[in-house]
C-alpha atoms as a PDB file:
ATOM      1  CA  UNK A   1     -30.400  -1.772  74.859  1.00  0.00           C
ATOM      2  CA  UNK A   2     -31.336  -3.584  71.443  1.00  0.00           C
ATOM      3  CA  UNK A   3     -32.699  -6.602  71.808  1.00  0.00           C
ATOM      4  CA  UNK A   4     -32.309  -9.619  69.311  1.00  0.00           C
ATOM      5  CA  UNK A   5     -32.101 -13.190  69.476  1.00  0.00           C
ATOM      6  CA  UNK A   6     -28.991 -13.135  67.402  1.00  0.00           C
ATOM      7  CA  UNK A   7     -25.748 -12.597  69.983  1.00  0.00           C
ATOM      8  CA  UNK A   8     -23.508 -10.175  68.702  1.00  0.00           C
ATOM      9  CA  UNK A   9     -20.316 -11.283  71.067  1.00  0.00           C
ATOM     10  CA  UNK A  10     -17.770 -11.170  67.933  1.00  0.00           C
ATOM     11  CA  UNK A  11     -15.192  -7.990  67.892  1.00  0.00           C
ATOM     12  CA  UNK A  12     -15.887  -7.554  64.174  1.00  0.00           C
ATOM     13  CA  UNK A  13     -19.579  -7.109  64.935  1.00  0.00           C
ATOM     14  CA  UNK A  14     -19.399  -5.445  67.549  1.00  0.00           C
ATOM     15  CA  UNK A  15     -17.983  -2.363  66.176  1.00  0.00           C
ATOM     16  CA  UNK A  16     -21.063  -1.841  63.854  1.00  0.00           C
ATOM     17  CA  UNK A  17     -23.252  -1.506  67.189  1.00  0.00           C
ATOM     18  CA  UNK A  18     -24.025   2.256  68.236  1.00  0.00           C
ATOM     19  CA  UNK A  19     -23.894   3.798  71.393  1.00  0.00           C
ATOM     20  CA  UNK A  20     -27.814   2.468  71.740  1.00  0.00           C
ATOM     21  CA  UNK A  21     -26.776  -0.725  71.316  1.00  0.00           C
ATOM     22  CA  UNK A  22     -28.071  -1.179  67.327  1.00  0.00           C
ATOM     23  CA  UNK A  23     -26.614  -1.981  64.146  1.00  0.00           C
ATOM     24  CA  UNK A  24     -25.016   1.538  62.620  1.00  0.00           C
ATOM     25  CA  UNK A  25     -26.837   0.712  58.744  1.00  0.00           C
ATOM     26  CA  UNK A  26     -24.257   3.341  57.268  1.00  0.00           C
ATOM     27  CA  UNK A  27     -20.760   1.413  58.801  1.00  0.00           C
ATOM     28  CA  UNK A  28     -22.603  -1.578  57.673  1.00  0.00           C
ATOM     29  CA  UNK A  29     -22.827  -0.028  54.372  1.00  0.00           C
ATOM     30  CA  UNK A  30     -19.416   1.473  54.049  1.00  0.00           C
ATOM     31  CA  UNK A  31     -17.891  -1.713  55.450  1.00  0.00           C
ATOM     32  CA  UNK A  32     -19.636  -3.641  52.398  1.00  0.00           C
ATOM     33  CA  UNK A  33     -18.782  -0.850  49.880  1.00  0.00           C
ATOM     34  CA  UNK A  34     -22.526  -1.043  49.646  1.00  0.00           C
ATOM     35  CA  UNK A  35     -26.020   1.694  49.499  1.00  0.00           C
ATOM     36  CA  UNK A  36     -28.196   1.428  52.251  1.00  0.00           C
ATOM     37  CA  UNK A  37     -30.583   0.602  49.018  1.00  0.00           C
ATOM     38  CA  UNK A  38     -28.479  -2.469  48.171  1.00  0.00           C
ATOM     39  CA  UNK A  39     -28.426  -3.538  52.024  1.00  0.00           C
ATOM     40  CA  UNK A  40     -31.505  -3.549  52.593  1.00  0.00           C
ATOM     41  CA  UNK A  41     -32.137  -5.779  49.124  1.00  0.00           C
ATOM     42  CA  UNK A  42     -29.223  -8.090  50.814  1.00  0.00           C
ATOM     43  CA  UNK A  43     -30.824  -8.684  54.111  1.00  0.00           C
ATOM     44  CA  UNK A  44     -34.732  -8.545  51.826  1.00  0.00           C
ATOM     45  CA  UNK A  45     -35.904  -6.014  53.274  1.00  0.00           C
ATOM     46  CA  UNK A  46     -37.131  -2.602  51.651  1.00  0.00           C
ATOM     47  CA  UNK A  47     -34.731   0.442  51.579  1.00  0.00           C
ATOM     48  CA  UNK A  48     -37.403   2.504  54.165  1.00  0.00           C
ATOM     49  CA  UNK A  49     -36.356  -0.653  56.701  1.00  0.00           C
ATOM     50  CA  UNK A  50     -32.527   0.926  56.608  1.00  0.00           C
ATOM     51  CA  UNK A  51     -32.726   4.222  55.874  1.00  0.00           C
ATOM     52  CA  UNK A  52     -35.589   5.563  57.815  1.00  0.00           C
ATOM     53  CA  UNK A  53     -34.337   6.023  61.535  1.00  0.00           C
ATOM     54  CA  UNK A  54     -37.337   4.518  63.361  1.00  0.00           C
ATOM     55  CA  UNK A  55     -37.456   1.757  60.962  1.00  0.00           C
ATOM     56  CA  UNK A  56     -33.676   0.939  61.487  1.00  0.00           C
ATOM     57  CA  UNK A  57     -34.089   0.184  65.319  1.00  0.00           C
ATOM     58  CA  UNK A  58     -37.535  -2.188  64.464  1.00  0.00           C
ATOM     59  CA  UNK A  59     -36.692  -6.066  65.932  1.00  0.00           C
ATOM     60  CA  UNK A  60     -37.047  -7.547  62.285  1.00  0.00           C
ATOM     61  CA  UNK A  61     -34.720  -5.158  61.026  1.00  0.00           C
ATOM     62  CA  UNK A  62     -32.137  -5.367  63.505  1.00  0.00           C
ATOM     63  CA  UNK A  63     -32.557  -9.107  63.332  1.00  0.00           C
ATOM     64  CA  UNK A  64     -32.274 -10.026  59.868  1.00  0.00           C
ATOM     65  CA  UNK A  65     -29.105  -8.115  59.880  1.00  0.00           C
ATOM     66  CA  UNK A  66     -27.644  -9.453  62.534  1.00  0.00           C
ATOM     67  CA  UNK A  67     -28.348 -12.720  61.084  1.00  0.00           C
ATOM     68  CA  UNK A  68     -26.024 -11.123  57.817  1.00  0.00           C
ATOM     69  CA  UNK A  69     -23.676  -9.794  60.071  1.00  0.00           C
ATOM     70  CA  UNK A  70     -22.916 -12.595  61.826  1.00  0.00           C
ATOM     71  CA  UNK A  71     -22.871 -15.190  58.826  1.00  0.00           C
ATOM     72  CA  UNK A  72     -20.832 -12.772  56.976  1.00  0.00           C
ATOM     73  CA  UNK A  73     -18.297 -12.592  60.511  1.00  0.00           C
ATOM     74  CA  UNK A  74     -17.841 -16.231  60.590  1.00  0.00           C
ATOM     75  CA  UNK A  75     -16.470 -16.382  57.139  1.00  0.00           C
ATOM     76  CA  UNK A  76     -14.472 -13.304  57.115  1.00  0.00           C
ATOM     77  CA  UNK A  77     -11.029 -14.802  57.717  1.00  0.00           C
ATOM     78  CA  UNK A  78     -11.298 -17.856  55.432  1.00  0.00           C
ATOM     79  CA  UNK A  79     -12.763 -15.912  52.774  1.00  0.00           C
ATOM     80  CA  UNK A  80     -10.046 -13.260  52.564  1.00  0.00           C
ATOM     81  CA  UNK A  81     -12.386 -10.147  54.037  1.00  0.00           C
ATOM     82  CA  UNK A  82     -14.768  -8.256  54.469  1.00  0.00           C
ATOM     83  CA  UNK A  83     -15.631  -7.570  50.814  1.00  0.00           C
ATOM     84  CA  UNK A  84     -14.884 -11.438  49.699  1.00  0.00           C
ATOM     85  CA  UNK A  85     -17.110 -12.717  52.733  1.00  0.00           C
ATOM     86  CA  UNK A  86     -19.878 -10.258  51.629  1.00  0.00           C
ATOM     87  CA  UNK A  87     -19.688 -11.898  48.025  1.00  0.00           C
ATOM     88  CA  UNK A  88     -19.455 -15.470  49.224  1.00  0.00           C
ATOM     89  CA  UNK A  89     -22.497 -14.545  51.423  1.00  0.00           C
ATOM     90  CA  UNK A  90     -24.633 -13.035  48.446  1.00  0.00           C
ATOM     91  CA  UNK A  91     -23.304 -15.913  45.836  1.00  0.00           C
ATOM     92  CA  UNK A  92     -22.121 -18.792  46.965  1.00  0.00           C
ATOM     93  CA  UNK A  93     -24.370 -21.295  46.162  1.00  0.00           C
ATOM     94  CA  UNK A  94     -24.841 -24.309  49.164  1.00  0.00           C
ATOM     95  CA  UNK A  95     -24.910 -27.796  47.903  1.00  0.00           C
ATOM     96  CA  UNK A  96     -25.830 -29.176  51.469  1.00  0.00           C
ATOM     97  CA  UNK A  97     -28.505 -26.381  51.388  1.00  0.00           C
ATOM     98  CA  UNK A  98     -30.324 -27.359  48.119  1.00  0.00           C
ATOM     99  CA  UNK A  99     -27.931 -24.976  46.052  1.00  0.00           C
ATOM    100  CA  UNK A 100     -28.974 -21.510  47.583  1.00  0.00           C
ATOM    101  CA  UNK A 101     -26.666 -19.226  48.479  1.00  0.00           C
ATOM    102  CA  UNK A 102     -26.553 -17.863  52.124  1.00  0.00           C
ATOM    103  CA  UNK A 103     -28.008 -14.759  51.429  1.00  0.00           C
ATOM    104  CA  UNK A 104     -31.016 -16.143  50.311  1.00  0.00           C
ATOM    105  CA  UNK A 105     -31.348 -18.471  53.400  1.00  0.00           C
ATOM    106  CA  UNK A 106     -31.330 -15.392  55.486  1.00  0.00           C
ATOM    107  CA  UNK A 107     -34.049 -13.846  53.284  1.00  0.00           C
ATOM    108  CA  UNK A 108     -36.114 -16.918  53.607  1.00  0.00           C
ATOM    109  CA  UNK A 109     -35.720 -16.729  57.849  1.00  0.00           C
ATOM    110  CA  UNK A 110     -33.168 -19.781  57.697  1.00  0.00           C
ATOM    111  CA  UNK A 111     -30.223 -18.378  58.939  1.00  0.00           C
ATOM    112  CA  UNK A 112     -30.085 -21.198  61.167  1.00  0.00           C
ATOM    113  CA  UNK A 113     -29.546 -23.587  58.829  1.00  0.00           C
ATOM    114  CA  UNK A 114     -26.307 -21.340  57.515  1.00  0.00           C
ATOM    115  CA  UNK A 115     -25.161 -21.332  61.048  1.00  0.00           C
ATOM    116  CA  UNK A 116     -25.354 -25.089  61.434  1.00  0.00           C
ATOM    117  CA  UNK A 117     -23.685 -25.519  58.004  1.00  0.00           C
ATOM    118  CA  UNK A 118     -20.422 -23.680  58.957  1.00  0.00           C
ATOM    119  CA  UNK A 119     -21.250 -25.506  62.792  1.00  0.00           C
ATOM    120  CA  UNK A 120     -20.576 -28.618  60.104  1.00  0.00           C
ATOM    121  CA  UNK A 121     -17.221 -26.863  58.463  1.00  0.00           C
ATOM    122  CA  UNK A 122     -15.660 -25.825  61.191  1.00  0.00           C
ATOM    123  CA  UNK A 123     -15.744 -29.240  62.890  1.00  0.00           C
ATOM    124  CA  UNK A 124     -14.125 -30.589  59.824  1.00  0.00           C
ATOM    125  CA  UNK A 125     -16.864 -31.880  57.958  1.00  0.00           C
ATOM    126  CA  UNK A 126     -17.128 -31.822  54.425  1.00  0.00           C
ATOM    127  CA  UNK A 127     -19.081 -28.807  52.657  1.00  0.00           C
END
């Protein structure tokens, strides 16, 4: 099975895992209205990293979309779907998070800090 330190227990998520138990880049893609060429630049990495078969299964590919994926899963219903929680995710900027957007958290391998800014939100504290 794929192996990541981002857990991938959400039903939304879960249906973009294959049979081997890694990310499917093209439902990601088609999910997102989205080229593999633009995913990749959304999760920075190059477009090889998605669209090349032995580079899709790599840990730092499969983790840095996780990372997207689940981000993008926790915002989903507040921000109206899947295409408006892609947008927030690649837009929105942060004020808590010196003004950058979520997207280029992830980029910057702080998805963490994301993850404990909608922790924050979704205990009722202010954004």
């Amino acid at each position: 099975t794929a192996r990541s330190d981002v857990p991938l227990s959400n039903f939304f998520v879960s249906q973009l895992i294959n049979s081997a138990g890694f990310v499917d880049f093209d439902r990601v893609a088609n999910i997102f209205w989205m080229t593999k060429g633009q995913l990749a630049e959304t999760i920075g990495l190059t477009a090889p990293a998605v669209t090349k078969s032995d580079r899709q299964t790599a840990m730092r590919t499969q983790s840095r979309v996780r990372e997207m994926l689940e981000i993008v899963a926790r915002v989903r219903d507040w921000a109206g779907g899947d295409i408006q929680a892609m947008a927030w995710y690649r837009s929105q900027p942060i004020p808590a998070l010196d003004g950058r957007t979520p997207e280029a958290l992830v980029k910057a391998g702080q998805a963490s800090s994301v993850r404990r800014y909608l922790d924050h939100l979704a205990l009722g504290g202010f954004a």
